[in-house]
N, C-alpha and C. Protein backbone atom coordinates (compact mmCIF):
# COMPACT_ATOMS: atom_id res chain seq x y z
N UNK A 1 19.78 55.46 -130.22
CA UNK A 1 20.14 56.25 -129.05
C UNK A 1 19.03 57.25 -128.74
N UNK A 2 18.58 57.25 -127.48
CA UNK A 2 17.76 58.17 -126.73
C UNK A 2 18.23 59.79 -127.04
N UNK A 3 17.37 60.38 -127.51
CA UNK A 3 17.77 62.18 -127.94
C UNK A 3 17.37 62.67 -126.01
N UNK A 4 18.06 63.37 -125.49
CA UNK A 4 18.10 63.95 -124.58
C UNK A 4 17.71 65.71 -124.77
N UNK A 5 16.57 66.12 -124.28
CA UNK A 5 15.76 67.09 -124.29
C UNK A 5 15.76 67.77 -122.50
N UNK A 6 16.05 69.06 -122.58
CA UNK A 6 16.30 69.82 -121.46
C UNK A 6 15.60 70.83 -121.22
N UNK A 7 14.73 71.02 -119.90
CA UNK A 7 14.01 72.12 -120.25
C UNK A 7 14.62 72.83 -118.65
N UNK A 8 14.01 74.35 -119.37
CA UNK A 8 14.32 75.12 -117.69
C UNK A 8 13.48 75.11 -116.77
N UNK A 9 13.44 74.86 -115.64
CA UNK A 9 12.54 74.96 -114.39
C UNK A 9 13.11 76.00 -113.67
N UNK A 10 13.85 76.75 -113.71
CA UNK A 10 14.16 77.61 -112.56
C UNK A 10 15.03 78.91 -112.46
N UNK A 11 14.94 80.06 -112.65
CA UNK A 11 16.59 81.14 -112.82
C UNK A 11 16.23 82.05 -111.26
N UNK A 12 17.34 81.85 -110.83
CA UNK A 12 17.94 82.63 -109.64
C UNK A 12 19.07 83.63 -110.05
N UNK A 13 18.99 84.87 -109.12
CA UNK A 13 20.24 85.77 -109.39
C UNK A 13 21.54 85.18 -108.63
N UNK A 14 21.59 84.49 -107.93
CA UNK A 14 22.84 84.23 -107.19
C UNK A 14 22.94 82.93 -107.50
N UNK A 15 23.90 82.07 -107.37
CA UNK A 15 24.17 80.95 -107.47
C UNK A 15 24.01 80.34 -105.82
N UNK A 16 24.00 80.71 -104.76
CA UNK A 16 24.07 80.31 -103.78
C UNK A 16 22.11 79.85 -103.38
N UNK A 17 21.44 80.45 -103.89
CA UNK A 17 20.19 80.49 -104.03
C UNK A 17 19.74 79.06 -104.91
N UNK A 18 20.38 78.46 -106.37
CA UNK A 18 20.34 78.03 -107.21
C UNK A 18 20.82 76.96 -106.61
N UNK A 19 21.99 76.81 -105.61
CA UNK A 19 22.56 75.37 -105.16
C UNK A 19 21.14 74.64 -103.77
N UNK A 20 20.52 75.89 -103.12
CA UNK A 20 19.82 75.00 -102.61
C UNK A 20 18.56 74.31 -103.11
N UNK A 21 18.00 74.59 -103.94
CA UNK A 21 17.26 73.98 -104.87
C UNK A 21 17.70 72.70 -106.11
N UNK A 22 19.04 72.87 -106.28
CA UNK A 22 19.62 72.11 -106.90
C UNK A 22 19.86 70.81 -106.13
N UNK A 23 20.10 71.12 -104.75
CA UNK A 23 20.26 69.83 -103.86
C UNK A 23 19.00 69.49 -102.97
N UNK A 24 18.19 69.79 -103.40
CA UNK A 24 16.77 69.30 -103.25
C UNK A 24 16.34 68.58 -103.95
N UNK A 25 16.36 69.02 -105.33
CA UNK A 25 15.74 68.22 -106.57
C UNK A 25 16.63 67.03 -106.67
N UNK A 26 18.11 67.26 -106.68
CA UNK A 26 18.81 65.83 -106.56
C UNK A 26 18.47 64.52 -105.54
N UNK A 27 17.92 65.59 -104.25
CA UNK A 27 17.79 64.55 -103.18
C UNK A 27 16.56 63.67 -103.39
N UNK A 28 15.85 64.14 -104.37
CA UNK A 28 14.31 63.03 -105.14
C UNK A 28 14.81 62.74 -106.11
N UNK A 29 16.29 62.04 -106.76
CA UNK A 29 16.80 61.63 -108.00
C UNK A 29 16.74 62.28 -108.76
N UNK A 30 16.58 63.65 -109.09
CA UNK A 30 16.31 64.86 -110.41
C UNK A 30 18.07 65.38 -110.54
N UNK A 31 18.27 64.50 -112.16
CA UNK A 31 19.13 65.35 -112.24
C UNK A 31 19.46 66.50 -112.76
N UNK A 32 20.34 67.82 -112.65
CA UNK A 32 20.04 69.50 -112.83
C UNK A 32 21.20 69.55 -113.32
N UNK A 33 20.97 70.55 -114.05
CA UNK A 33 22.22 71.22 -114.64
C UNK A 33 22.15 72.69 -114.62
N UNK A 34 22.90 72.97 -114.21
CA UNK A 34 23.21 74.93 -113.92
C UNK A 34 23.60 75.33 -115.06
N UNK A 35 23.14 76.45 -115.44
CA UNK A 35 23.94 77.21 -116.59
C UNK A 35 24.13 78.36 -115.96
N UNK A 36 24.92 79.22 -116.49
CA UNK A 36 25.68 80.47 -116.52
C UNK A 36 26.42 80.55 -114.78
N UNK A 37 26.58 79.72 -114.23
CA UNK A 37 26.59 80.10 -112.69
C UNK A 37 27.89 80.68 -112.49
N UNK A 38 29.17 79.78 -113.32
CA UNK A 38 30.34 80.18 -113.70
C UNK A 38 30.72 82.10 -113.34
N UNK A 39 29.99 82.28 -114.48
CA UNK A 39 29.76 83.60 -114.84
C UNK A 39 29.15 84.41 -113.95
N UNK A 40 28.45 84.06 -113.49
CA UNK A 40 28.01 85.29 -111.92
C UNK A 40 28.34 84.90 -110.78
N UNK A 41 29.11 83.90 -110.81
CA UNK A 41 29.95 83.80 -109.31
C UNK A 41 31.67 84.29 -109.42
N UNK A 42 31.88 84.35 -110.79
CA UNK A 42 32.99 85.40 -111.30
C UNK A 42 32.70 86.82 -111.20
N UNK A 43 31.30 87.61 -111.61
CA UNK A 43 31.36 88.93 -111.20
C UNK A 43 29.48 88.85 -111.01
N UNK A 44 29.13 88.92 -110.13
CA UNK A 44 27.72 88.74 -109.75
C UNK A 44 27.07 90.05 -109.94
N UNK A 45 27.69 91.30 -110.62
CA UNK A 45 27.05 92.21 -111.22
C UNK A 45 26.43 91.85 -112.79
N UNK A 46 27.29 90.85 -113.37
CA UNK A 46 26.52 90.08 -114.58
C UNK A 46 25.10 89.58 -114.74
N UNK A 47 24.50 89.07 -113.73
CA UNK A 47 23.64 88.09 -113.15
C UNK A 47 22.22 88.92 -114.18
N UNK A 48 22.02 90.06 -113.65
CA UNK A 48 20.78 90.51 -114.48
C UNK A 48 20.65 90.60 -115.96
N UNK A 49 22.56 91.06 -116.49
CA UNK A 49 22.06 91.20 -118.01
C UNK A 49 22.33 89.71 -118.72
N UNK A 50 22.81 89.05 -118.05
CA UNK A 50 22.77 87.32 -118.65
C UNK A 50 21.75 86.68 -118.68
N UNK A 51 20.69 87.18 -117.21
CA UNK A 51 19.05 86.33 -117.27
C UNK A 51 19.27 85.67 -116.00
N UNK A 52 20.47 85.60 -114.81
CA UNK A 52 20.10 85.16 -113.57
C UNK A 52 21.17 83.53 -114.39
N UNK A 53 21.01 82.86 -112.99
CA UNK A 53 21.60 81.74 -112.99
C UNK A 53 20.19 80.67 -113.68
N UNK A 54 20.36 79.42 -114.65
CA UNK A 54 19.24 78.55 -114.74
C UNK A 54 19.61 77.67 -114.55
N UNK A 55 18.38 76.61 -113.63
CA UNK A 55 18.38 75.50 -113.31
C UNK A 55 17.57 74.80 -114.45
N UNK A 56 18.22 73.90 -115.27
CA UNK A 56 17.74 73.03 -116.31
C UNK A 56 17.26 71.05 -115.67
N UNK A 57 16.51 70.38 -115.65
CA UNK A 57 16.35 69.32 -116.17
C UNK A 57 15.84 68.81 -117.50
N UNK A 58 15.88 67.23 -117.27
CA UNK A 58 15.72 66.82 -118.61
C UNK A 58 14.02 66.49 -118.68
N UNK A 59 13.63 66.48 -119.70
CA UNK A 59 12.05 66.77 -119.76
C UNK A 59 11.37 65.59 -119.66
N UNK A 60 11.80 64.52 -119.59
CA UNK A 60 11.32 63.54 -118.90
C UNK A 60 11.01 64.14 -117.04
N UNK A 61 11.77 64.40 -116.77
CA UNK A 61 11.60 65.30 -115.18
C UNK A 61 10.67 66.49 -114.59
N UNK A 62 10.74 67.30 -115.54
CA UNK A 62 10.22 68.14 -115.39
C UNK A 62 8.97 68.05 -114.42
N UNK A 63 8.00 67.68 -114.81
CA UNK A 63 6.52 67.54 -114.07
C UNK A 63 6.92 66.96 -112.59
N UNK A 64 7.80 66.04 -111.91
CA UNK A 64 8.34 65.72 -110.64
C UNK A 64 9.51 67.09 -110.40
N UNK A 65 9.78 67.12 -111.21
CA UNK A 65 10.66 68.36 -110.78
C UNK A 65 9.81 69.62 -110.60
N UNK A 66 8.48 70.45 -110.89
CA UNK A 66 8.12 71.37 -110.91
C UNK A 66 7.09 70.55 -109.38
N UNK A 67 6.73 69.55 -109.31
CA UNK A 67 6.03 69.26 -107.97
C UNK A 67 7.30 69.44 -106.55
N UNK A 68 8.04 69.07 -107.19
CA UNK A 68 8.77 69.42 -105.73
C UNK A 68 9.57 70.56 -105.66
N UNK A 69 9.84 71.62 -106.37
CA UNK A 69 9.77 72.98 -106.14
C UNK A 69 8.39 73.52 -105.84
């Protein structure tokens, strides 16, 4: 079985910021995974001491994913 490796490309403070980039990178087949977004779209005063919202792919991606951001 293939080990699956994730790296971050991206942290935004808002999640609304984080979705349009998220549906960009999808729209060139990149798939993303959000972390913490949960959590600052529950109280978006969190956002700074958590580190912002991150946009993760898998590291096979990365290098197409950092060209089209």
């Amino acid at each position: 079985m293939e080990e699956m490796t994730f790296r971050k490309i991206a942290t935004f403070q808002y999640s609304s910021e984080a979705l349009i980039f998220k549906g960009k990178l999808e729209s060139e087949g990149i798939k993303v995974f959000m972390r913490d977004n949960n959590t600052v779209d529950a109280n978006p005063m969190y956002s700074n001491a958590i580190g912002g919202i991150k946009l993760f792919v898998k590291s096979k991606d990365f290098v197409k994913a950092n060209d089209v951001l």
